[in-house]
N, C-alpha and C. Protein backbone atom coordinates (compact mmCIF):
# COMPACT_ATOMS: atom_id res chain seq x y z
N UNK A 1 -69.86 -36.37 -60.34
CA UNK A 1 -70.23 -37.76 -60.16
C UNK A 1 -70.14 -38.49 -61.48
N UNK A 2 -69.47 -39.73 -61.40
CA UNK A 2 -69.51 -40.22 -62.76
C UNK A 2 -70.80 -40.96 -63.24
N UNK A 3 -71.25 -40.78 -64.56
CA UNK A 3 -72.16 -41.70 -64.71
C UNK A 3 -72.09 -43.35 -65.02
N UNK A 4 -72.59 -44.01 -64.28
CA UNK A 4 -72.71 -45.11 -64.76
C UNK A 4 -73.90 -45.79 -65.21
N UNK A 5 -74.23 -45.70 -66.28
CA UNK A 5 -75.67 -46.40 -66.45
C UNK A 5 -75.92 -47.82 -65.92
N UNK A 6 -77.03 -48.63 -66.47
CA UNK A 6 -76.95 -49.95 -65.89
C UNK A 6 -76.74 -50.56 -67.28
N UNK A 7 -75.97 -51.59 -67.29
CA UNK A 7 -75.26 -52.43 -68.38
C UNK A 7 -75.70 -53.76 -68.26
N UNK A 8 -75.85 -54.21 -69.28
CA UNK A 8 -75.99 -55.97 -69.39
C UNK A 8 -74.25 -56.55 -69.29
N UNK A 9 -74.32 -56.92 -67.78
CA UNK A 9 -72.79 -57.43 -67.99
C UNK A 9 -73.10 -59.14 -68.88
N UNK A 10 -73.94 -59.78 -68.90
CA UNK A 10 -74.14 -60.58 -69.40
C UNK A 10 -73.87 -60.37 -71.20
N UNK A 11 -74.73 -59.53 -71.36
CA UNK A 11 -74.31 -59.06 -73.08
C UNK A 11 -72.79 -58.93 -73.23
N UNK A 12 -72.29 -57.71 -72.09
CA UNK A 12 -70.58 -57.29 -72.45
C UNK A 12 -70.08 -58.68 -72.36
N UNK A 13 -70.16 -59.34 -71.13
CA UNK A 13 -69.51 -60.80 -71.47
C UNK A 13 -69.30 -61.95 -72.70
N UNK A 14 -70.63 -61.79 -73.22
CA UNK A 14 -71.10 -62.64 -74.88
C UNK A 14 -69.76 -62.05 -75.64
N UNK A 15 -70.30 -60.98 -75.81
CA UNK A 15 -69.34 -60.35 -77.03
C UNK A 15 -67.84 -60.31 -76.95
N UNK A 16 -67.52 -60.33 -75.29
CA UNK A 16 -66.01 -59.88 -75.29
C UNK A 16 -65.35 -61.70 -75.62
N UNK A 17 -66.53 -62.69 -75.49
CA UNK A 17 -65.72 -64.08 -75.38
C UNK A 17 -65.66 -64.23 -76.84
N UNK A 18 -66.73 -63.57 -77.61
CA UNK A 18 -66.24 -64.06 -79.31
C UNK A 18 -65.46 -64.09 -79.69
N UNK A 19 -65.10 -64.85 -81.20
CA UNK A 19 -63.68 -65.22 -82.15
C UNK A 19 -63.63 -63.91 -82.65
N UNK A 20 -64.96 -63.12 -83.23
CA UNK A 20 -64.35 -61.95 -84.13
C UNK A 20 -65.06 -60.74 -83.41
N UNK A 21 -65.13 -59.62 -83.90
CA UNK A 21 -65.59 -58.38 -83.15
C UNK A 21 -67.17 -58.43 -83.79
N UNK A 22 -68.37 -58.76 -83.14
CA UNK A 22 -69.48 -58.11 -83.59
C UNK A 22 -69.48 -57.16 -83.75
N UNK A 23 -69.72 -56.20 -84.81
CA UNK A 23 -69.71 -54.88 -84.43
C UNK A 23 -71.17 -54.54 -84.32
N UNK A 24 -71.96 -54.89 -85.27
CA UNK A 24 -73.37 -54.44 -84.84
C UNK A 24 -73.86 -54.36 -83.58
N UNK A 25 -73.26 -55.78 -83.16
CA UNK A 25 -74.27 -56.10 -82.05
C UNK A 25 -73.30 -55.12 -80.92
N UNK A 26 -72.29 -54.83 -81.22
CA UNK A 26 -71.02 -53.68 -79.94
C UNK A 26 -71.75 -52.56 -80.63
N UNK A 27 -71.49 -51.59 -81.60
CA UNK A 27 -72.33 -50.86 -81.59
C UNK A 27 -74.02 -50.35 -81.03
N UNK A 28 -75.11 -51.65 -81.35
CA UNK A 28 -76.32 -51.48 -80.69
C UNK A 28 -75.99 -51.26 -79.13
N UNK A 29 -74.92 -52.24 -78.12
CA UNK A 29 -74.83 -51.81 -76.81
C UNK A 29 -74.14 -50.45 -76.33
N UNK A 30 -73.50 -50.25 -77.37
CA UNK A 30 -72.62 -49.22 -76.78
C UNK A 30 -73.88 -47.61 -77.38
N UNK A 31 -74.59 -47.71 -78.13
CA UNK A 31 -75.70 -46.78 -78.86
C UNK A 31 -76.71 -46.55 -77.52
N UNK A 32 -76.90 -47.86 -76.64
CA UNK A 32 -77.91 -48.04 -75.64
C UNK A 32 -76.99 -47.16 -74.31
N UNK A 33 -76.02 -47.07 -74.19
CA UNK A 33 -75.22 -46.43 -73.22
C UNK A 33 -75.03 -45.13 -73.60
N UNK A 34 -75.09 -44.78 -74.58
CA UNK A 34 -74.69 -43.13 -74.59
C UNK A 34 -75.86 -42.38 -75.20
N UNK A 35 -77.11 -43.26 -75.68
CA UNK A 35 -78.68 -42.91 -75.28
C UNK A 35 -78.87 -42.70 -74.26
N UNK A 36 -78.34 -43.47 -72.56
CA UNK A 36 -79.33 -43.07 -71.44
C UNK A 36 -78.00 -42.03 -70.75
N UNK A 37 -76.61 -41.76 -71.60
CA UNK A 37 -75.87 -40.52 -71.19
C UNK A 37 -76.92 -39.64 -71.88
N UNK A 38 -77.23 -39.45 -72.69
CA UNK A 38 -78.13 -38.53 -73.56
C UNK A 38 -79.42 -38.15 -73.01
N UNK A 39 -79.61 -39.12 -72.20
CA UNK A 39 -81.36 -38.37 -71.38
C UNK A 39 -81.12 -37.99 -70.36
N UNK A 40 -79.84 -38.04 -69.73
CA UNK A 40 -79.33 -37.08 -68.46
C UNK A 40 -78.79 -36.07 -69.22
N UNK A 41 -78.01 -35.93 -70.03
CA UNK A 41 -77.22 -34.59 -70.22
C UNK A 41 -78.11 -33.33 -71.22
N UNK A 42 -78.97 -34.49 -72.28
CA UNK A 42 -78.97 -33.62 -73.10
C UNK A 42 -79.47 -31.91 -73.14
N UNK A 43 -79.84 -31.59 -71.61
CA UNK A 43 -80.23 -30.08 -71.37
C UNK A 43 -79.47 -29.12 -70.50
N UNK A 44 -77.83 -29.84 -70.91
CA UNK A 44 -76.47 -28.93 -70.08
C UNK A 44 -76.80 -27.50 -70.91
N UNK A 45 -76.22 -26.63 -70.29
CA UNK A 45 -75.89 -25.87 -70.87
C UNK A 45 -74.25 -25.44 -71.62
N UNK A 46 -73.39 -26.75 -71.14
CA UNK A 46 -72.33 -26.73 -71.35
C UNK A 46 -72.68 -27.11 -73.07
N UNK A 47 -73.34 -28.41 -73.17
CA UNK A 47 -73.65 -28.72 -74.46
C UNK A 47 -74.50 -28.26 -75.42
N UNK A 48 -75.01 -27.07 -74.92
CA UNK A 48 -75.23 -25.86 -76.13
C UNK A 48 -74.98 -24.74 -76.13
N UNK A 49 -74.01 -24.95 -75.22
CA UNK A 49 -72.72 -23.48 -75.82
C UNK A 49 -71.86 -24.30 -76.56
N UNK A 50 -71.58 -25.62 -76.28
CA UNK A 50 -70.49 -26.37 -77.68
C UNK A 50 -71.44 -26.32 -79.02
N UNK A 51 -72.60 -26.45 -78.95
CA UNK A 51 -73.18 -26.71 -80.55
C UNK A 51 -73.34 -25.25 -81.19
N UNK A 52 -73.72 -23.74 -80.00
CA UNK A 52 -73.42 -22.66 -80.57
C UNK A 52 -72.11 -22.49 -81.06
N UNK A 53 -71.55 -22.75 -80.40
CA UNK A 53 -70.28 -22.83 -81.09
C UNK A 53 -69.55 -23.19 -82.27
N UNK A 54 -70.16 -24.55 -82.26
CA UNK A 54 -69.42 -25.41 -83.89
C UNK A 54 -70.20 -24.45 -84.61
N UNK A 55 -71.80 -24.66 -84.63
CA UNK A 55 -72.73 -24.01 -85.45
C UNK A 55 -73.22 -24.79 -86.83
N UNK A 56 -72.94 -24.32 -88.22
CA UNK A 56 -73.59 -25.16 -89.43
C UNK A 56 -72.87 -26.28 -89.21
N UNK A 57 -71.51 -26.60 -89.12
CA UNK A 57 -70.42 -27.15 -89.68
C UNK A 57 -71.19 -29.08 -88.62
N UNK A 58 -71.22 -28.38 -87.39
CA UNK A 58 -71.88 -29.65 -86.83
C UNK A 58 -73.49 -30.04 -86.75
N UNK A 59 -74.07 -28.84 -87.27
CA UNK A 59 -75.27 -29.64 -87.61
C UNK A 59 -75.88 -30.04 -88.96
N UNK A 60 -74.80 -29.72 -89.59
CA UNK A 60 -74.72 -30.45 -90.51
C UNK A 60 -74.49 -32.19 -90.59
N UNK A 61 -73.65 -32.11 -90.45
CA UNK A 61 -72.57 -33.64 -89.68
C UNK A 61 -73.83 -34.39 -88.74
N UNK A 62 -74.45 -33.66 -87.48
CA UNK A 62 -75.39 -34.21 -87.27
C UNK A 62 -76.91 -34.63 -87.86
N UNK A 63 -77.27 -34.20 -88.59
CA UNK A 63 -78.27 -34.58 -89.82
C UNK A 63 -77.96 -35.31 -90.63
N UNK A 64 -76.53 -35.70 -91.01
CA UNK A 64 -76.01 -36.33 -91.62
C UNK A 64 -76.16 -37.78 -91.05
N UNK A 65 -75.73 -37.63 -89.89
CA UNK A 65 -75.43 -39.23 -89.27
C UNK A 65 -76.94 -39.10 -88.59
N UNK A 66 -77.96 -38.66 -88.36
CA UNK A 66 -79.45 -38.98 -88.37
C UNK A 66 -79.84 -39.52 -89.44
N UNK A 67 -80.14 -38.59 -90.17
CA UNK A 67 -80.32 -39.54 -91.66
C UNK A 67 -79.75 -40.57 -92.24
N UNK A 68 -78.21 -40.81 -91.78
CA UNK A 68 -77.95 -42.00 -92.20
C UNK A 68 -78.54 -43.56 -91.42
N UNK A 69 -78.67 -43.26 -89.98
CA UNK A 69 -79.45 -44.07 -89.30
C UNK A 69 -80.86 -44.22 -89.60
N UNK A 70 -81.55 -43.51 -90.09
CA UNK A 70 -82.91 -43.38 -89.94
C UNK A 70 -83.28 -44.46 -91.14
N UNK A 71 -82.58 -43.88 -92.59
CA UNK A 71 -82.32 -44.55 -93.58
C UNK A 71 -82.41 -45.84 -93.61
N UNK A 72 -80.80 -45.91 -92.75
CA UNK A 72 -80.51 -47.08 -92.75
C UNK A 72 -81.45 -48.59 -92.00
N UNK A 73 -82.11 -47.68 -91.18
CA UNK A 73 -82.96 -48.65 -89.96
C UNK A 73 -84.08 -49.29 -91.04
N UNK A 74 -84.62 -48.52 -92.08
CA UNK A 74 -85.94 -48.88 -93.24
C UNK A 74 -85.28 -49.53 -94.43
N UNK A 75 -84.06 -49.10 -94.76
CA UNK A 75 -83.49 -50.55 -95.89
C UNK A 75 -82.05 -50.56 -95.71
N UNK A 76 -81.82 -51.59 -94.29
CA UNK A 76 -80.65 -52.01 -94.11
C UNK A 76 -79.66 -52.40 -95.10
N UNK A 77 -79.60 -52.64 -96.87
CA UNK A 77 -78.85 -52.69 -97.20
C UNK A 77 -78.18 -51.27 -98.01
N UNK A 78 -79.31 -50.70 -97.39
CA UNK A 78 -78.59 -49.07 -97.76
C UNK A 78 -77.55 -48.35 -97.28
N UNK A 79 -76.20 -48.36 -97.51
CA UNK A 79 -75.23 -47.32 -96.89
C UNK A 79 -74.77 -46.67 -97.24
N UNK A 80 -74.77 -46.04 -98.31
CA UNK A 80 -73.95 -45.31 -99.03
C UNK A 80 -75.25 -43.62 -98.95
N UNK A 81 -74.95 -42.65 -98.67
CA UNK A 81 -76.06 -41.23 -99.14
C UNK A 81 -76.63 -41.04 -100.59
N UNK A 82 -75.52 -41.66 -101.05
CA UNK A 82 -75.38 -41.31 -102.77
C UNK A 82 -76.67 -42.73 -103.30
N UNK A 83 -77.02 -43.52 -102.30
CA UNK A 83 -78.39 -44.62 -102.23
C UNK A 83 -79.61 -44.03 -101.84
N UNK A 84 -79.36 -42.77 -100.99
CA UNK A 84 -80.58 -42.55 -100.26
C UNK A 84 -81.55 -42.34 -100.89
N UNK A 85 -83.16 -42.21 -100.70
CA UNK A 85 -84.02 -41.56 -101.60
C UNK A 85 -83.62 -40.24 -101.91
N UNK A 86 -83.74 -40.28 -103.28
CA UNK A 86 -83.49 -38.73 -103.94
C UNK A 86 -83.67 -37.80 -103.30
N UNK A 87 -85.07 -36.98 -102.22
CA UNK A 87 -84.97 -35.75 -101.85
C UNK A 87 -84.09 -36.10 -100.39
N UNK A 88 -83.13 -37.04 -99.68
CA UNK A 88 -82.27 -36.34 -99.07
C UNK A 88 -80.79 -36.33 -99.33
N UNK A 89 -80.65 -36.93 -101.02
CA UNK A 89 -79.24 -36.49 -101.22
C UNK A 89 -78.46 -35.32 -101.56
N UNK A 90 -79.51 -33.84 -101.24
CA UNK A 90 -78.83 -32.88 -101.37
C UNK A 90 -79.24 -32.26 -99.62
N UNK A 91 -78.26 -31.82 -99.29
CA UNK A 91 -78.39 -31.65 -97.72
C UNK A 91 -79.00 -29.93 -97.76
N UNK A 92 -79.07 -29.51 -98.91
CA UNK A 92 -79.71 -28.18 -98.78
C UNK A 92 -81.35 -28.10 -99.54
N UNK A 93 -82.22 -29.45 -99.25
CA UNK A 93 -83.28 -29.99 -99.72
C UNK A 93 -84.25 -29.33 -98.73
N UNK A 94 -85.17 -29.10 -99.07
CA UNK A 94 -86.37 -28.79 -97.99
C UNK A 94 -86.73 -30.23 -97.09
N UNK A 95 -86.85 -31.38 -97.94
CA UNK A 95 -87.34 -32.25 -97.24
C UNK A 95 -85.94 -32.94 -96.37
N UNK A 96 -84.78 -32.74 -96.53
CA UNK A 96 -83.88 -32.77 -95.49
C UNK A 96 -84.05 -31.85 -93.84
N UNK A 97 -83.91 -30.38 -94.67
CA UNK A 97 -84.88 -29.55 -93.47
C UNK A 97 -85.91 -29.83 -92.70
N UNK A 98 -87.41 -30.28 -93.44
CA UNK A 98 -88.20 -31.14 -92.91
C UNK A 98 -87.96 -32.25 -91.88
N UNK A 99 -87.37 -33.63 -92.61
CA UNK A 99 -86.93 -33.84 -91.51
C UNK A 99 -85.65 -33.67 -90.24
N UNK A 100 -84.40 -33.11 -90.56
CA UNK A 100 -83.98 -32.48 -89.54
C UNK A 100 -84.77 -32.02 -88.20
N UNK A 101 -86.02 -31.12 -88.85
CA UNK A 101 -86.92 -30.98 -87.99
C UNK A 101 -87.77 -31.38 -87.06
N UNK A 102 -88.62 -32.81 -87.61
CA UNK A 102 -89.12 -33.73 -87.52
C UNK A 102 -88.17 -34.66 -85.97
N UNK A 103 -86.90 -35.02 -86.84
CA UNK A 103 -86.39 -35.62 -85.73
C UNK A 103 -85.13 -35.19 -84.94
N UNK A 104 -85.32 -33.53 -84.49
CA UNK A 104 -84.47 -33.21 -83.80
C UNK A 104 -84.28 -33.27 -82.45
N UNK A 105 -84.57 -34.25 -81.69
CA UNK A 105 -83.65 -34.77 -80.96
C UNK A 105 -83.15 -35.66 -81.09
N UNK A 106 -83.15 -36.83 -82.23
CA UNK A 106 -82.02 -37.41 -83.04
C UNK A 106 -80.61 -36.37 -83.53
N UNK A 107 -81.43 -35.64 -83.91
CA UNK A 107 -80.37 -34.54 -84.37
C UNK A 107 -79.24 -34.18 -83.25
N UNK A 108 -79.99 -33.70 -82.53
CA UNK A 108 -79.20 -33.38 -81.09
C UNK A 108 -78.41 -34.27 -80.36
N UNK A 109 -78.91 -35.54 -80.55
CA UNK A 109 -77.77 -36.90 -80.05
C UNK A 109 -76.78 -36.51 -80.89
N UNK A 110 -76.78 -36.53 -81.82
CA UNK A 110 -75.48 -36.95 -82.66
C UNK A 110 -74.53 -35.50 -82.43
N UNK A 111 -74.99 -34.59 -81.69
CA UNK A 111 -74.44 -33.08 -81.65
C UNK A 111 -74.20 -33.84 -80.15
N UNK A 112 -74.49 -34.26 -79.59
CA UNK A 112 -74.09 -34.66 -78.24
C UNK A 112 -72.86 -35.69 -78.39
N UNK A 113 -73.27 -36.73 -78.82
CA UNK A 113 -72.11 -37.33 -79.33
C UNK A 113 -70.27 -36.61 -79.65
N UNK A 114 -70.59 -35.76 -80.52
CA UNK A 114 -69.58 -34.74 -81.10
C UNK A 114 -68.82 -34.20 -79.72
N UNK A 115 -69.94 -33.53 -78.77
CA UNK A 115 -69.53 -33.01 -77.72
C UNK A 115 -69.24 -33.70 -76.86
N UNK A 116 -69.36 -35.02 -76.51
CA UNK A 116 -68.25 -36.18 -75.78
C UNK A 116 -67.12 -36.49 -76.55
N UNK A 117 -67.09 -36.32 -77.54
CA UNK A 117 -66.01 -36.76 -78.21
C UNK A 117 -64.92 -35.41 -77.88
N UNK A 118 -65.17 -34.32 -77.88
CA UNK A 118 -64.56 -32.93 -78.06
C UNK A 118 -63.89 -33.25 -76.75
N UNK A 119 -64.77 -33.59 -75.72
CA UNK A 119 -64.17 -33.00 -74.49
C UNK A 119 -63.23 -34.35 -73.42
N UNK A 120 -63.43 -35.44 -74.52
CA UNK A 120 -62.77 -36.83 -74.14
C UNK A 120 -61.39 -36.29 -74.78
N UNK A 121 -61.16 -35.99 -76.10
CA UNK A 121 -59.70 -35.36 -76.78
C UNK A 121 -59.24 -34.23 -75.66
N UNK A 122 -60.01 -33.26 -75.25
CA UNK A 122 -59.82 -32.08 -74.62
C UNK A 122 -58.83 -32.59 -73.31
N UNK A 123 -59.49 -33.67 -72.64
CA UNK A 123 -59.10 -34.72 -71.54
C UNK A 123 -57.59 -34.90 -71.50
N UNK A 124 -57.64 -35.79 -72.66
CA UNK A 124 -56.91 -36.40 -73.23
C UNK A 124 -55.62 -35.62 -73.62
N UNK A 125 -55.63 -34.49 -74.01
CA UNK A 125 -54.65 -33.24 -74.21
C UNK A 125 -54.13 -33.28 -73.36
N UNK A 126 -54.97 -32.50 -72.35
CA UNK A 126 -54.26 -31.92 -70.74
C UNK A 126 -53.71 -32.67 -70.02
N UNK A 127 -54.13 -34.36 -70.61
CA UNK A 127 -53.13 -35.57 -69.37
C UNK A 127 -51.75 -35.87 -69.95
N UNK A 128 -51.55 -35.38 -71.42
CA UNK A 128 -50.69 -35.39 -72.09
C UNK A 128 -49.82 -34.61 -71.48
N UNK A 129 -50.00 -33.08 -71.85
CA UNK A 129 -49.23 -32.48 -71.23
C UNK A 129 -48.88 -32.34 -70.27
N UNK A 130 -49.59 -32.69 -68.99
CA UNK A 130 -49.36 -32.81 -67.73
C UNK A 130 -48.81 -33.86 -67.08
N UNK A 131 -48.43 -34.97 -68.44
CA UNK A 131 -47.18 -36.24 -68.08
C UNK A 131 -45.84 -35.42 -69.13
N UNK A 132 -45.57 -34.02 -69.42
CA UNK A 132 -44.46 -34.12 -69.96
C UNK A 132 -44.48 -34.50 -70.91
N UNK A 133 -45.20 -34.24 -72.32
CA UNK A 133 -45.36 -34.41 -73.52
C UNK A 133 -45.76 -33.57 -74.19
N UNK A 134 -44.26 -32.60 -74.87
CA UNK A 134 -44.26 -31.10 -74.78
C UNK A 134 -45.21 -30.19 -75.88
N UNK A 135 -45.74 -31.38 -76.54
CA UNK A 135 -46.67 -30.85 -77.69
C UNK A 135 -47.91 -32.04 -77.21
N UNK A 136 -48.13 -32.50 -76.38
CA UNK A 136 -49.29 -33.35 -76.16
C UNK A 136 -49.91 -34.00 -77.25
N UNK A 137 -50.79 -34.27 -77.87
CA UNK A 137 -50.94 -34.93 -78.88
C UNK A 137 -51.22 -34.08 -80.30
N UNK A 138 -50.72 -35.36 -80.85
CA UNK A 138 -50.79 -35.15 -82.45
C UNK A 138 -51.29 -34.99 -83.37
N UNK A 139 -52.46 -34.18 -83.92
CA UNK A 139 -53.71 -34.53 -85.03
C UNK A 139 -53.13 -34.33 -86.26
N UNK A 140 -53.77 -35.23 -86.98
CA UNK A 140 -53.04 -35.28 -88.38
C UNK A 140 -54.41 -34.60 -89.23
N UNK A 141 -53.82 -33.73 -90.42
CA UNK A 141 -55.15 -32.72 -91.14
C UNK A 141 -55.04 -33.89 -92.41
N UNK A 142 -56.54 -34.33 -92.43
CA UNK A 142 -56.68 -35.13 -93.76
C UNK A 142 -56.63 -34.12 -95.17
N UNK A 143 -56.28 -34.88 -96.49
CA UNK A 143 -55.83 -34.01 -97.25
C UNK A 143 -57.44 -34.46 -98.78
N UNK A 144 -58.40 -34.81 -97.80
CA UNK A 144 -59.23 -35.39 -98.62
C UNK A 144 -60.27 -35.88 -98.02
N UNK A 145 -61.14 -36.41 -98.37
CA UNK A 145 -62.41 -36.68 -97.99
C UNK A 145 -62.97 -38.10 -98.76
N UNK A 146 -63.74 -38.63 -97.97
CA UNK A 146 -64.62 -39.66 -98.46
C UNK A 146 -65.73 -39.24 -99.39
N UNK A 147 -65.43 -39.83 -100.95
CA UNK A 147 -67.11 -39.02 -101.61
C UNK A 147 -68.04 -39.77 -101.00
N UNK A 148 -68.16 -40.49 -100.47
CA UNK A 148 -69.40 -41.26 -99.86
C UNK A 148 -69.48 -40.97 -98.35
N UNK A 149 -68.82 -39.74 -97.77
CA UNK A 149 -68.80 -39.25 -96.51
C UNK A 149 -69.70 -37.88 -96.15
N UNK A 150 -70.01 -37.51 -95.35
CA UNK A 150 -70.59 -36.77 -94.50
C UNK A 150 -70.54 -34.96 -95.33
N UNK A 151 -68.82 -35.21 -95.60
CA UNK A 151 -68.74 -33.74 -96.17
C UNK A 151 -68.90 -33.60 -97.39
N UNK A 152 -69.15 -34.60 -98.34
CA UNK A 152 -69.23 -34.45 -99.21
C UNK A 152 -70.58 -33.95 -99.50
N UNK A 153 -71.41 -35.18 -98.92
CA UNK A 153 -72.94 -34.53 -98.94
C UNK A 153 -73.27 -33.39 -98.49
N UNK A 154 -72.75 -32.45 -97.58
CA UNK A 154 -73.30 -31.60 -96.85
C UNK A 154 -72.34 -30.18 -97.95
N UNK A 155 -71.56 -30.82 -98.50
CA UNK A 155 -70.82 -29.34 -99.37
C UNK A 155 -70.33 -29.54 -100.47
N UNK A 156 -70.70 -30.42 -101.33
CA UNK A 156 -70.50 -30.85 -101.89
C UNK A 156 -70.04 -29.89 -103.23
N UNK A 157 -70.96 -29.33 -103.58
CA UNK A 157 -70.56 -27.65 -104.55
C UNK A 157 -68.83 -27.57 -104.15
N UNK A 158 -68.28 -27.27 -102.68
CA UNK A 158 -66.91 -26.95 -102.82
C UNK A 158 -65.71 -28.40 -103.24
N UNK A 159 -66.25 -29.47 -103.61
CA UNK A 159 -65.22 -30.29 -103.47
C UNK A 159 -64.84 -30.41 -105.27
N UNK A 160 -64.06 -30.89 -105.65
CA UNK A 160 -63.45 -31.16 -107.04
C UNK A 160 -63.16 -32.78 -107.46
N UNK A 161 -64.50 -33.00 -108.04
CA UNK A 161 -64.95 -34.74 -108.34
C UNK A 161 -63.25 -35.08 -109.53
N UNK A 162 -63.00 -36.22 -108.70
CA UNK A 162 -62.13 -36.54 -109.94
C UNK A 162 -60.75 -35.97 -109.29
N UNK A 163 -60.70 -35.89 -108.13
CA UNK A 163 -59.24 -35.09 -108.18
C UNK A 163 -58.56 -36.37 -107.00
N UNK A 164 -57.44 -36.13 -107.25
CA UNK A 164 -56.32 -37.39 -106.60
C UNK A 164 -55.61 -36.63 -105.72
N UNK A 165 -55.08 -36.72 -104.24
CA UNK A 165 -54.25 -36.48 -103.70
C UNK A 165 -53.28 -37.81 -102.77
N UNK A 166 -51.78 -37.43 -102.32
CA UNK A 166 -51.22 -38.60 -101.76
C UNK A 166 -49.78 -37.89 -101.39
N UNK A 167 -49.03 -39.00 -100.74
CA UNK A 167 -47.75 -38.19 -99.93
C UNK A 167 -47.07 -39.47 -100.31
């Protein structure tokens, strides 16, 4: 059965007639839609055999983008990690752990998130190939990272500050 939550077609309407893209305000609606996917799904068991699965690598990534929201919600002009208060800019901090803890089922959205995303590409593959598109789609391997991104904070020890790559 598909889900359909209930939507403010009135809101989707506002936004789709604007000159430029709100994004905040498309983000906050679209955050409110895959919150009330999140209070139906979040006790599949499909979606924690995907998070056993990824394992550190995505809950990492998910603590990451908790904390960056959480952060961000108490001093909106904060975006960058490398801004955050000192004990959560090392992701192997106790008080990162702490809260990880604290707010893990924030945590778990954003691991839910991951796992719609996995299985929308997954989708997305098989319709490929199944229109005759003999390598179905294309992922391109980045050759670098954002220092102000997700992996940097979370592994930062393996990356090499100062280094240039390009094609």
């Amino acid at each position: 059965m598909l889900f359909r939550p209930d939507v403010d077609a009135a809101e989707i309407a506002a936004l789709r007639a604007t000159e430029f893209v709100e994004y905040e305000r498309v983000a906050a609606a679209k955050l409110r839609v895959l919150r009330a996917a999140f209070d139906r799904l979040r006790e599949s068991a499909e979606l924690d055999e995907f998070i056993q699965a990824e394992g550190a690598l995505l809950h990492d990534y998910a603590v990451y983008c908790a904390l960056w929201a959480h952060v961000h919600a108490e001093h909106p002009s904060i975006w960058l990690w490398t801004n955050w208060p000192e004990q959560f800019r090392d992701a192997r901090s106790q008080a990162v752990a702490e809260f990880a803890a604290r707010h893990a089922e924030d945590v778990r959205f954003y691991k839910f998130l991951q796992w719609q995303v996995d299985r929308q590409l997954a989708e997305a593959q098989d319709h490929a190939v199944a229109v005759a598109m003999k390598i179905g789609l294309y992922h391109d391997l980045a050759l670098a990272t954002d220092k102000f991104g997700a992996d940097l904070w979370a592994n930062g020890p393996f990356f090499a500050g100062g280094a240039r790559v390009g094609a």
